[in-house]
C-alpha atoms as a PDB file:
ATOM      1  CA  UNK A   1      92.922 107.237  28.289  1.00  0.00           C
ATOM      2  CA  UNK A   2      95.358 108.891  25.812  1.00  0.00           C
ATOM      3  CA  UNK A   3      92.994 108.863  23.414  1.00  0.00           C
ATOM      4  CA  UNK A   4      90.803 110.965  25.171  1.00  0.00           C
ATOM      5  CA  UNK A   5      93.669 113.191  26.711  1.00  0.00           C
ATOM      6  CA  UNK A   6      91.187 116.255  25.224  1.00  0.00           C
ATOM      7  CA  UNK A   7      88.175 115.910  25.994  1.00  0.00           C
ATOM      8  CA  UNK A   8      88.846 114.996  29.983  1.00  0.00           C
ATOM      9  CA  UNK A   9      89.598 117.312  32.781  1.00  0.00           C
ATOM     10  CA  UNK A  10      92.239 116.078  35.242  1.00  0.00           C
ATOM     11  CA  UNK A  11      92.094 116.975  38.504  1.00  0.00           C
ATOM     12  CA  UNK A  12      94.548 116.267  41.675  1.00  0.00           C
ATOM     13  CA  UNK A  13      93.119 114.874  45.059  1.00  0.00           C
ATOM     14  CA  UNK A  14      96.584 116.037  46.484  1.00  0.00           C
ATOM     15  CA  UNK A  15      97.775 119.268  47.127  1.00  0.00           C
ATOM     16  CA  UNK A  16     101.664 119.508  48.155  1.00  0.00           C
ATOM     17  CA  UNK A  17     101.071 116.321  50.188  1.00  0.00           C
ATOM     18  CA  UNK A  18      98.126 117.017  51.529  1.00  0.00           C
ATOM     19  CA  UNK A  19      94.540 115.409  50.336  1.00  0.00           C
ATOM     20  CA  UNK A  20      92.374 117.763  48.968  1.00  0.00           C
ATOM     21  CA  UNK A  21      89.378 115.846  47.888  1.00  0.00           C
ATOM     22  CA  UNK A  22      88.722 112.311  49.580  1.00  0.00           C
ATOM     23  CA  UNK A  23      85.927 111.531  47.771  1.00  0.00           C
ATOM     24  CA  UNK A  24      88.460 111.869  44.246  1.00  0.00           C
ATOM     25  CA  UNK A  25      91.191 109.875  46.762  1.00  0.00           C
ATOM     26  CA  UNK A  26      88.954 106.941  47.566  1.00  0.00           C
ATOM     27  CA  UNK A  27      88.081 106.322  44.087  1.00  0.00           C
ATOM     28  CA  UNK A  28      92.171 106.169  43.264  1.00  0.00           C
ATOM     29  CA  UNK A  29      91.895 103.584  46.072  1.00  0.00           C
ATOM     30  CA  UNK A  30      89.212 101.478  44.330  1.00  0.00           C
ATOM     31  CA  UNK A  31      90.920 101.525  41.143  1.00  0.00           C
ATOM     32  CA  UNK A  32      93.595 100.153  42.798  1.00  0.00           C
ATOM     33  CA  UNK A  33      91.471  97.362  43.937  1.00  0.00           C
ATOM     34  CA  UNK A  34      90.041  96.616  40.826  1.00  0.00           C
ATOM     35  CA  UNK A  35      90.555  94.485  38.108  1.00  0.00           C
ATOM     36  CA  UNK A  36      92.513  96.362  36.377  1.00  0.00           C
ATOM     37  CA  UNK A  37      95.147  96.466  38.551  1.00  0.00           C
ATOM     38  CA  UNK A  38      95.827  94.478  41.735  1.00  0.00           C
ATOM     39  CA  UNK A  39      93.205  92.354  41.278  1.00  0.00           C
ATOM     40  CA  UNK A  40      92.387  91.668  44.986  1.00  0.00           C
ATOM     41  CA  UNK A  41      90.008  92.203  48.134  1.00  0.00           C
ATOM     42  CA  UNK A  42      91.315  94.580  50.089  1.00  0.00           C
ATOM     43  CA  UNK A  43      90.145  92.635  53.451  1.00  0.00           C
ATOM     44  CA  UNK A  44      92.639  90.207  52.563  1.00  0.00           C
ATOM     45  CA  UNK A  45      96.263  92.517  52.534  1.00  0.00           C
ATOM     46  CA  UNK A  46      97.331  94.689  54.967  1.00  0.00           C
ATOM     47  CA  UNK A  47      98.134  97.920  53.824  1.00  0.00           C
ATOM     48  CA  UNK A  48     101.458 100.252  54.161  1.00  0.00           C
ATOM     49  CA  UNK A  49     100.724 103.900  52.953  1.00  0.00           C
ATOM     50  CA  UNK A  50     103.268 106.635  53.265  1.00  0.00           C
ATOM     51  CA  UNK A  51     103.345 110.301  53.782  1.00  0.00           C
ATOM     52  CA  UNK A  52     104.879 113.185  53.653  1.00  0.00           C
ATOM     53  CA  UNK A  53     106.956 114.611  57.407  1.00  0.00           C
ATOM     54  CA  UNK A  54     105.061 117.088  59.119  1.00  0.00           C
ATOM     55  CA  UNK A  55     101.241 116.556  57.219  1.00  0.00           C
ATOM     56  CA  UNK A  56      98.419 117.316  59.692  1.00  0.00           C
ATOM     57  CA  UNK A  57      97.196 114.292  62.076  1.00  0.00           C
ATOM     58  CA  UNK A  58      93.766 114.704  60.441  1.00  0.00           C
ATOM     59  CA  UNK A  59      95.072 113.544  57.316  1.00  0.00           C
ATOM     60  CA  UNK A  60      96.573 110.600  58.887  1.00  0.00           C
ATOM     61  CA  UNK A  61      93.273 109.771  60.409  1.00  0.00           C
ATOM     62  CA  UNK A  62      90.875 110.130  57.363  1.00  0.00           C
ATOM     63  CA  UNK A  63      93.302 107.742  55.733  1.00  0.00           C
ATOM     64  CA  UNK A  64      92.818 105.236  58.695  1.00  0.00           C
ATOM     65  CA  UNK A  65      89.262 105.985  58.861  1.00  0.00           C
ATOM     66  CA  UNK A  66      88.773 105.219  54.751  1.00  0.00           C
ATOM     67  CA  UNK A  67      90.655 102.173  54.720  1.00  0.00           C
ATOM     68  CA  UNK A  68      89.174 100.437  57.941  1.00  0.00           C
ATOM     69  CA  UNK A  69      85.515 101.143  57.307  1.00  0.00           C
ATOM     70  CA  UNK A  70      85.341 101.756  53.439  1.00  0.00           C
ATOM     71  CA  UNK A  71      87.887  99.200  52.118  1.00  0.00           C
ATOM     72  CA  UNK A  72      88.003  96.608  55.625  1.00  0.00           C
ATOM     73  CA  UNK A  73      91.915  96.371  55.766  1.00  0.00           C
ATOM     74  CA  UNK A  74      92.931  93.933  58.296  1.00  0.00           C
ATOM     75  CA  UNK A  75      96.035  96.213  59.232  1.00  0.00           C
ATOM     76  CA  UNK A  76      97.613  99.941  57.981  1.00  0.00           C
ATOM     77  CA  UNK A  77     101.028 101.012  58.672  1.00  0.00           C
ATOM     78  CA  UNK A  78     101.500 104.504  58.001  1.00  0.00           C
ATOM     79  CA  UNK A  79     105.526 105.332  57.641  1.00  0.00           C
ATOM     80  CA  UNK A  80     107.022 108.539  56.936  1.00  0.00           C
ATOM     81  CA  UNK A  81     108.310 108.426  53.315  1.00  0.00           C
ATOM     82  CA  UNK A  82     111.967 109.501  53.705  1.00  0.00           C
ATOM     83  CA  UNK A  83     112.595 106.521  56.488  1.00  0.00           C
ATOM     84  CA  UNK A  84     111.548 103.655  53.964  1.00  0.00           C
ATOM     85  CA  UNK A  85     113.952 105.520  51.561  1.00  0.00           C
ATOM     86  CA  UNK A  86     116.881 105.524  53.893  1.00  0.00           C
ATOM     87  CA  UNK A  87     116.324 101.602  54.945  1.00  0.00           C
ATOM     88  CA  UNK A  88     116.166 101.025  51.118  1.00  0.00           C
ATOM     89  CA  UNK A  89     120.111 102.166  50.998  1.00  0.00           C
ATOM     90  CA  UNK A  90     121.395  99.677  53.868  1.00  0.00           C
ATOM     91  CA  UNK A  91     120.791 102.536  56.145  1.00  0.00           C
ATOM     92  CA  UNK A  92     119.343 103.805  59.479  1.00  0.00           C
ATOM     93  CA  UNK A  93     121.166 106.991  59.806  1.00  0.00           C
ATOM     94  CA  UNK A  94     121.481 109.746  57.403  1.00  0.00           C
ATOM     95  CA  UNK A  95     119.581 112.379  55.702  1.00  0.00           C
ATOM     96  CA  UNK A  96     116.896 111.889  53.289  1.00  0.00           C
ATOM     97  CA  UNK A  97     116.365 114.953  50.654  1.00  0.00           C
ATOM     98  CA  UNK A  98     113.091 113.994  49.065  1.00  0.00           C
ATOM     99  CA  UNK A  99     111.201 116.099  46.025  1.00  0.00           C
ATOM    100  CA  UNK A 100     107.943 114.449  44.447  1.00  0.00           C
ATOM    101  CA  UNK A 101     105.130 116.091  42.667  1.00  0.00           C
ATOM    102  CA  UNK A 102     103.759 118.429  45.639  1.00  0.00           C
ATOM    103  CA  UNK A 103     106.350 118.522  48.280  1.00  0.00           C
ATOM    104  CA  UNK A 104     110.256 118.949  49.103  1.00  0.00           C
ATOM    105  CA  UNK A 105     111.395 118.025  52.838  1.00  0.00           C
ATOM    106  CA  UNK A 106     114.903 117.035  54.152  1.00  0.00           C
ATOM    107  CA  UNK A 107     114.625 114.446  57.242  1.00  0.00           C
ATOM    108  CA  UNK A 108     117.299 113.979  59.336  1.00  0.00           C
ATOM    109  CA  UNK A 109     116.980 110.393  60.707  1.00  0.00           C
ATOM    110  CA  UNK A 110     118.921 108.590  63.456  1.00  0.00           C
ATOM    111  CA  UNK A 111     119.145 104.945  63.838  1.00  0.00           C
ATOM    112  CA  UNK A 112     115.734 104.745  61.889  1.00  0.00           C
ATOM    113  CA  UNK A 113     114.038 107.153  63.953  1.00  0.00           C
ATOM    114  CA  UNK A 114     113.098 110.788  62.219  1.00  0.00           C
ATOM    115  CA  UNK A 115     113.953 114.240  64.008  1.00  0.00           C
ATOM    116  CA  UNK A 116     111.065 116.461  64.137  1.00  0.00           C
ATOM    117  CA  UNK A 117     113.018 119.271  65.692  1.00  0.00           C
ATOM    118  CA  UNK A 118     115.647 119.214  61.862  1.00  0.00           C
ATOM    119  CA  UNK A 119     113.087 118.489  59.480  1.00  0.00           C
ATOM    120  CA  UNK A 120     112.535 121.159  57.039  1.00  0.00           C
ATOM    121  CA  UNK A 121     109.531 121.432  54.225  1.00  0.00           C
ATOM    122  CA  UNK A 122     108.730 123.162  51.484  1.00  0.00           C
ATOM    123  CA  UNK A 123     105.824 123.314  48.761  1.00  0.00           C
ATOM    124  CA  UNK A 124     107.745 123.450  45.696  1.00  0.00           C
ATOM    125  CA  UNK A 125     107.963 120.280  43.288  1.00  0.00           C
ATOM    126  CA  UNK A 126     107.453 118.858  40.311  1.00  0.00           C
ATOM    127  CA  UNK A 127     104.071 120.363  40.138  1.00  0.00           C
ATOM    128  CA  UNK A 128     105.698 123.928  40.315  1.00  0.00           C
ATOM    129  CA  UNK A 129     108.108 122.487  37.946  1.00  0.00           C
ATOM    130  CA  UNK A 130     105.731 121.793  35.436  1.00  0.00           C
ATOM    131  CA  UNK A 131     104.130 124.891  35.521  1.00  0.00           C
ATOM    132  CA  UNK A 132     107.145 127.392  35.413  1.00  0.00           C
ATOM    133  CA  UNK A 133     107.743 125.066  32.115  1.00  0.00           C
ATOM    134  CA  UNK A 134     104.507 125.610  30.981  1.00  0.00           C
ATOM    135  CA  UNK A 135     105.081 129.228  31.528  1.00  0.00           C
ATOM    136  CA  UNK A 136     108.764 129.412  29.662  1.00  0.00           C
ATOM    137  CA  UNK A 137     106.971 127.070  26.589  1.00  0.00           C
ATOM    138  CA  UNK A 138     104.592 130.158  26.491  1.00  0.00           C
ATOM    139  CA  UNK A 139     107.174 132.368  26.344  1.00  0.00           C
ATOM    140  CA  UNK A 140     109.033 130.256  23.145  1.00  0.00           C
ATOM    141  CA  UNK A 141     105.740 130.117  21.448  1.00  0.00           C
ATOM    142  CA  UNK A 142     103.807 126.953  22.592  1.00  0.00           C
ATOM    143  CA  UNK A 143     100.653 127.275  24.639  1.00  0.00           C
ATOM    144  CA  UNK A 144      98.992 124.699  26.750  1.00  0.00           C
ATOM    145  CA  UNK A 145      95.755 125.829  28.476  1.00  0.00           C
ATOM    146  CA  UNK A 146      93.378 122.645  29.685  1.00  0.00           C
ATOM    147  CA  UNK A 147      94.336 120.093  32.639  1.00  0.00           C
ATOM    148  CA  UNK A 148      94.691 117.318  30.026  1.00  0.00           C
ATOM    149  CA  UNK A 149      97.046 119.447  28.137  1.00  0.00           C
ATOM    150  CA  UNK A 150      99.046 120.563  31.695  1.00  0.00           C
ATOM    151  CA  UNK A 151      99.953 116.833  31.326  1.00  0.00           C
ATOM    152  CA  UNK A 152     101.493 116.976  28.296  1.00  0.00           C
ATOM    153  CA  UNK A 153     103.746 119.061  29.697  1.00  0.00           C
ATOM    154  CA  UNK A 154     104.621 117.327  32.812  1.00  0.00           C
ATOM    155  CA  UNK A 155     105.459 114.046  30.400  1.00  0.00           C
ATOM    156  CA  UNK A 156     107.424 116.867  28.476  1.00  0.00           C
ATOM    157  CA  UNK A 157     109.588 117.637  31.597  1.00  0.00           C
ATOM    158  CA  UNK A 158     109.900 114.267  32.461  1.00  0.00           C
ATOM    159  CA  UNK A 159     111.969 113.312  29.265  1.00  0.00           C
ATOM    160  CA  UNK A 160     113.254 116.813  27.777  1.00  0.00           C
ATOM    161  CA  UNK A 161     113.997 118.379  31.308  1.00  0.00           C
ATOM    162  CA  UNK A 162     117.788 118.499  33.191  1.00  0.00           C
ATOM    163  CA  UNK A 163     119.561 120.853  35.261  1.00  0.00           C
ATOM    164  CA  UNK A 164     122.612 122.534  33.528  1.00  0.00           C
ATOM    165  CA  UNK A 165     126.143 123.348  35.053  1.00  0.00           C
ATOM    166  CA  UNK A 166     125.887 126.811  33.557  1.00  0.00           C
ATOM    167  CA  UNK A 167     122.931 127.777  31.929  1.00  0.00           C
ATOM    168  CA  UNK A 168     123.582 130.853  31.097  1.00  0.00           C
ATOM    169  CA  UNK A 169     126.820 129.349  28.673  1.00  0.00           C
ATOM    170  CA  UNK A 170     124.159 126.808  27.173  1.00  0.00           C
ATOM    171  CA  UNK A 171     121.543 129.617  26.631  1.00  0.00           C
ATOM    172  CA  UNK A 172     124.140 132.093  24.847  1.00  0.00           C
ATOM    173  CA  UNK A 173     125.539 129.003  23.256  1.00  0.00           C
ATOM    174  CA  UNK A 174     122.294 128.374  21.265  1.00  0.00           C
ATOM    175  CA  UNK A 175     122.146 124.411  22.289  1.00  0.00           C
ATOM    176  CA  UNK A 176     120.102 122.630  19.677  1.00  0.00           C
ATOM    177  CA  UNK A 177     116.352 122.095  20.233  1.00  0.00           C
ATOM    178  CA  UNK A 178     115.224 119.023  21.432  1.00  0.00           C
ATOM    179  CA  UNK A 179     111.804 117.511  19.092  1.00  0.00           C
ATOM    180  CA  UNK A 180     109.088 116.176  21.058  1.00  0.00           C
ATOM    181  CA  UNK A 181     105.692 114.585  19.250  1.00  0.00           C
ATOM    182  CA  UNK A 182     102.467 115.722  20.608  1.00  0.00           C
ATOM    183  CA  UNK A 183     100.094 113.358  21.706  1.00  0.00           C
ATOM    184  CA  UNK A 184      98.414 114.677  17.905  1.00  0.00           C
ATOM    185  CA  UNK A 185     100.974 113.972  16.003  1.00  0.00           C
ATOM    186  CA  UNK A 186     102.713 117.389  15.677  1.00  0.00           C
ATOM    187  CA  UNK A 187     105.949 118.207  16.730  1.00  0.00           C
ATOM    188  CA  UNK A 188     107.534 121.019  19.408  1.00  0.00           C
ATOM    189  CA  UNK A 189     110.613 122.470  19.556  1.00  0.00           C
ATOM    190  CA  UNK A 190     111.679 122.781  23.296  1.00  0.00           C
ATOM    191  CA  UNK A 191     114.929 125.143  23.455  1.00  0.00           C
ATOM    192  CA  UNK A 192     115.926 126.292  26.793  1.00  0.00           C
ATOM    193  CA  UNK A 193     112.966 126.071  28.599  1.00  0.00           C
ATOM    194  CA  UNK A 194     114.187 122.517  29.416  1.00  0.00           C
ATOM    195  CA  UNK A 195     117.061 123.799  31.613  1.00  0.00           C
ATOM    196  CA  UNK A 196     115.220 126.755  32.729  1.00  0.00           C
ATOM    197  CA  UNK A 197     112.381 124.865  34.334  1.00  0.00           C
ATOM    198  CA  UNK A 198     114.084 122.948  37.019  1.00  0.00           C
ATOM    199  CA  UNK A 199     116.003 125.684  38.138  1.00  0.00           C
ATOM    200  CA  UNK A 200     113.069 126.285  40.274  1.00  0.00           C
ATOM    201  CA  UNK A 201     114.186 123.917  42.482  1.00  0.00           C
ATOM    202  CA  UNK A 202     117.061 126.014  43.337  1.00  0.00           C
ATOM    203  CA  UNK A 203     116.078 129.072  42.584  1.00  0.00           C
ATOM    204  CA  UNK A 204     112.106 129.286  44.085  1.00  0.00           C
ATOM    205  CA  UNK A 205     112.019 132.972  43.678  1.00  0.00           C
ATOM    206  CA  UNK A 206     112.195 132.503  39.933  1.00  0.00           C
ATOM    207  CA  UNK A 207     107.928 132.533  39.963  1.00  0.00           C
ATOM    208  CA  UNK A 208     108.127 135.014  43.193  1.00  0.00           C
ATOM    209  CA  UNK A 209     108.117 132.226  46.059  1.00  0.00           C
ATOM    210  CA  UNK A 210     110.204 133.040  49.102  1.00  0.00           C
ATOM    211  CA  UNK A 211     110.817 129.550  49.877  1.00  0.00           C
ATOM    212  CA  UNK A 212     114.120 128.250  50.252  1.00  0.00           C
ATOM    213  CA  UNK A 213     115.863 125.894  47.502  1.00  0.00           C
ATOM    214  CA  UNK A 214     116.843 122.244  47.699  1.00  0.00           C
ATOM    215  CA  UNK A 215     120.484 122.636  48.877  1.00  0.00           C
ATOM    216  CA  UNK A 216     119.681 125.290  51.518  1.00  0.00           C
ATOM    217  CA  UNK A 217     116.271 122.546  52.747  1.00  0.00           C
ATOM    218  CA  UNK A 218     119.293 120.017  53.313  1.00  0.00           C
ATOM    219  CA  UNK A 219     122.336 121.806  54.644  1.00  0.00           C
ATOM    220  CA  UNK A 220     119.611 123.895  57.281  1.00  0.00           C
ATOM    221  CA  UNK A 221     117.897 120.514  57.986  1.00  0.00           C
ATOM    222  CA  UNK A 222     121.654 119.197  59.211  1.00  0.00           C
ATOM    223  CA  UNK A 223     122.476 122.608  60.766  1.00  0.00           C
ATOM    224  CA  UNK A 224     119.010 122.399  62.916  1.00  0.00           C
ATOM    225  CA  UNK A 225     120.681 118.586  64.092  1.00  0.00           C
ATOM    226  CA  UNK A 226     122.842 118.151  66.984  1.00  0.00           C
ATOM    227  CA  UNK A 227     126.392 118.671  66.281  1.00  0.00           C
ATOM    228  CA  UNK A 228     127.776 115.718  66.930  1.00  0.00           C
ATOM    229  CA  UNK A 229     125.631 114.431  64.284  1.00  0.00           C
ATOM    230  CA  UNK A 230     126.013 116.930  61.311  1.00  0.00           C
ATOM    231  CA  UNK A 231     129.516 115.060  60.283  1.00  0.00           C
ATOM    232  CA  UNK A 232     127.462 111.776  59.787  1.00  0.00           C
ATOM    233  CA  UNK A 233     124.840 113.022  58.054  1.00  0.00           C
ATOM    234  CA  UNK A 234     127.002 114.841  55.822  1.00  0.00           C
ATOM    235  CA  UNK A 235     128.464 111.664  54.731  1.00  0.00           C
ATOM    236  CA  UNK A 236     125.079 110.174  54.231  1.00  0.00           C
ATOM    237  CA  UNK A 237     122.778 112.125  51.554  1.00  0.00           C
ATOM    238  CA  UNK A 238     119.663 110.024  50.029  1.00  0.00           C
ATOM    239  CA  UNK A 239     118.182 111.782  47.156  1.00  0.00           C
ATOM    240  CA  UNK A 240     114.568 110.859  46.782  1.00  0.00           C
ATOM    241  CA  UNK A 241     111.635 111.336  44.576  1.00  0.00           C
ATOM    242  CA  UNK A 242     110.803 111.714  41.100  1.00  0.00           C
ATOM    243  CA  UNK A 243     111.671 115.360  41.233  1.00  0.00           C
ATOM    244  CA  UNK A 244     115.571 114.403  41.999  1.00  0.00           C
ATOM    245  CA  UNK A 245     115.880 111.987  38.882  1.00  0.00           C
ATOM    246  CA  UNK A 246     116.797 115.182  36.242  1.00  0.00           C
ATOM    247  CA  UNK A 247     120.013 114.977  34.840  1.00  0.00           C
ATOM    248  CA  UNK A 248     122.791 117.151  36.935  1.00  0.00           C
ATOM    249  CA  UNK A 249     120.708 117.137  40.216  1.00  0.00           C
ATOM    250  CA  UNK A 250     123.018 115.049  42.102  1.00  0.00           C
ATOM    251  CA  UNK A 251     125.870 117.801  41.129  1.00  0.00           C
ATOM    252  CA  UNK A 252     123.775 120.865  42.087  1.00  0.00           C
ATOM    253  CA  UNK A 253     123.220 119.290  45.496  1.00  0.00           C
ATOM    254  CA  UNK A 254     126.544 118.672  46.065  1.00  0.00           C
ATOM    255  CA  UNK A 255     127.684 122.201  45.035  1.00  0.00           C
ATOM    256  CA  UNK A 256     124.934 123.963  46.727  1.00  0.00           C
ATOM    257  CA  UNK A 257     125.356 122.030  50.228  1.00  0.00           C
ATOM    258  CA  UNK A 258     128.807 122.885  50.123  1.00  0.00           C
ATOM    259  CA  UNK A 259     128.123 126.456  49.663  1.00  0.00           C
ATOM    260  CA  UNK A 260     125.936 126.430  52.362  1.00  0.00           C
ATOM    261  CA  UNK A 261     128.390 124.327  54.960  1.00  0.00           C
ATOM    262  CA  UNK A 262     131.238 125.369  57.014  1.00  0.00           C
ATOM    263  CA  UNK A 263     134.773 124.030  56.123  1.00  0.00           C
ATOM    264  CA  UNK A 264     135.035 121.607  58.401  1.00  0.00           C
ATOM    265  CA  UNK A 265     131.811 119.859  56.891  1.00  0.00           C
ATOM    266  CA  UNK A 266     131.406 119.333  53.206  1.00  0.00           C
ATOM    267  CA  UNK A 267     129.166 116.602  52.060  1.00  0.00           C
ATOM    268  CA  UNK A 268     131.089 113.166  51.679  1.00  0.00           C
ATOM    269  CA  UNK A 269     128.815 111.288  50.382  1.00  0.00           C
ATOM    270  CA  UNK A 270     125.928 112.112  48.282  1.00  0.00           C
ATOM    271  CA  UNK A 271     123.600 109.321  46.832  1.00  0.00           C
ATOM    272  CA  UNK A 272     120.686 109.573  43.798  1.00  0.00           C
ATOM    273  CA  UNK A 273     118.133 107.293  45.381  1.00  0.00           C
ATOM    274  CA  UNK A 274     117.323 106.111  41.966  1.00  0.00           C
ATOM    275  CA  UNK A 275     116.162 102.294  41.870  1.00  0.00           C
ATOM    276  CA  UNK A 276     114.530 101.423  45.432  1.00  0.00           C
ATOM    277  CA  UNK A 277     111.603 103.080  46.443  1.00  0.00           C
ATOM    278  CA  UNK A 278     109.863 104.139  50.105  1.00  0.00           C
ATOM    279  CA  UNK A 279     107.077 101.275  49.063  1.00  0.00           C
ATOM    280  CA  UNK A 280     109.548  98.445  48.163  1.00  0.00           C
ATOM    281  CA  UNK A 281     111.962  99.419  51.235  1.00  0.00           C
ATOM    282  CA  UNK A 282     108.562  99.020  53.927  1.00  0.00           C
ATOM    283  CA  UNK A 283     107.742  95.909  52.140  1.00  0.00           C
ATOM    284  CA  UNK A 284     110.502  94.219  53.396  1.00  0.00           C
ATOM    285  CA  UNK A 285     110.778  95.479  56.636  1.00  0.00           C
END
């Protein structure tokens, strides 16, 4: 498929969590199935699929509906993503801050059991990520326009990207320029774009977006939970997702949930959910 990187045109069935095209989603499925990959029936497995907190019930029941009468599945589980990642610590209770490609949501989650009333979501993630880079590269003189080129830049911020301590001391410092090779060969200079860009986690208003950043989605999330439990989840913090893996995220957590907690409740422990996955954790349940 690299090969052909330009002349395809990617498209997304999801949408910040939420499937978009089920026609694009089921075919995913069947690759899955195939060959290629698993190699098995799909009447013969049970399936587990996750999901983001707070996604509408139809979603939930397309899903059921696709996998029962399209692909036969003898059973579906459908978990809420940020449980599977707290079980995959050694944990029932705690809070699970979780940033993929579409979504960001902190769960609060007590004795394995989510609260609805604390959860707090927001649709900015890697996706926006990648495209406020996209932007910035503009900006230092590179220009990506198609889909299949969009990915070149998401693979860009997956290996160039991390959040700095102060980024306006690294900007005025002139850090050196990291090379990447293109897919063609050439060669790109990324300067500060690659601290710039995830900033946008913190900082959503950077592209005009009025949503709230990742430490304020946690330390509200724990404010919105009962008192007697804000302590406890304080001293439980699962980072989640492939948009929590840049370098200095754990830090910028921890500074901003402080900021945004009282004295008597600073964050005690603070974990980069790393290794174990949502998938792995529900597979052993």
């Amino acid at each position: 498929m690299t090969e052909h990187r330009g002349l395809l045109t990617i498209r997304y069935p999801m949408e910040h969590g939420v499937v978009r095209d089920w026609n694009d989603m089921e075919r995913i499925w069947q690759y899955v199935y195939s060959k290629d990959q698993l190699q098995t029936f799909s009447e013969e497995h049970p399936v587990l699929l996750t999901e983001a907190p707070l996604n509408p019930s139809k979603n939930r029941e397309k899903a059921a509906e696709v996998f029962f009468e399209t692909f036969n599945v003898p059973a579906l589980f459908i978990s809420m993503q940020a449980v599977l990642s707290l079980y995959a610590t050694g944990r029932t209770t705690g809070v699970v801050l979780d940033s993929g490609d579409g979504v960001t949501h902190a769960v609060p989650i007590y004795e394995g059991f989510a609260m609805p009333h604390s959860i707090m979501r927001v649709d900015i993630a890697g996706r926006d990520v990648s495209r406020y880079l996209r932007l910035l590269l503009r900006k230092e003189g590179a220009d990506f326009h198609t889909s299949a080129e969009f990915e070149v830049v998401r693979t860009i911020k997956e290996r160039a990207c991390y959040l700095s301590i102060n980024p306006q001391k690294d900007e005025a410092l002139e850090t050196e320029k990291v090379q990447y090779t293109l897919p063609d060969g050439s060669t790109l200079d990324v300067g500060p774009a690659r601290f710039r860009a995830p900033e946008l986690l913190f900082q959503p208003d950077l592209v005009g977006d009025e949503s709230e950043g990742l430490h304020e989605v946690l330390a509200f999330a724990i404010h919105k939970s009962d008192m007697d439990l804000r302590r406890t989840l304080f001293s439980n913090i699962v980072l989640s997702g492939g948009s929590t893996l840049f370098k200095g995220t754990v830090g910028e957590v921890a500074a901003g949930s402080k900021a945004q907690s009282s004295r008597h409740l600073r964050p005690l422990a603070l974990w980069g959910q790393q290794c174990a996955t949502p998938i792995t954790s529900g597979s052993t349940q």
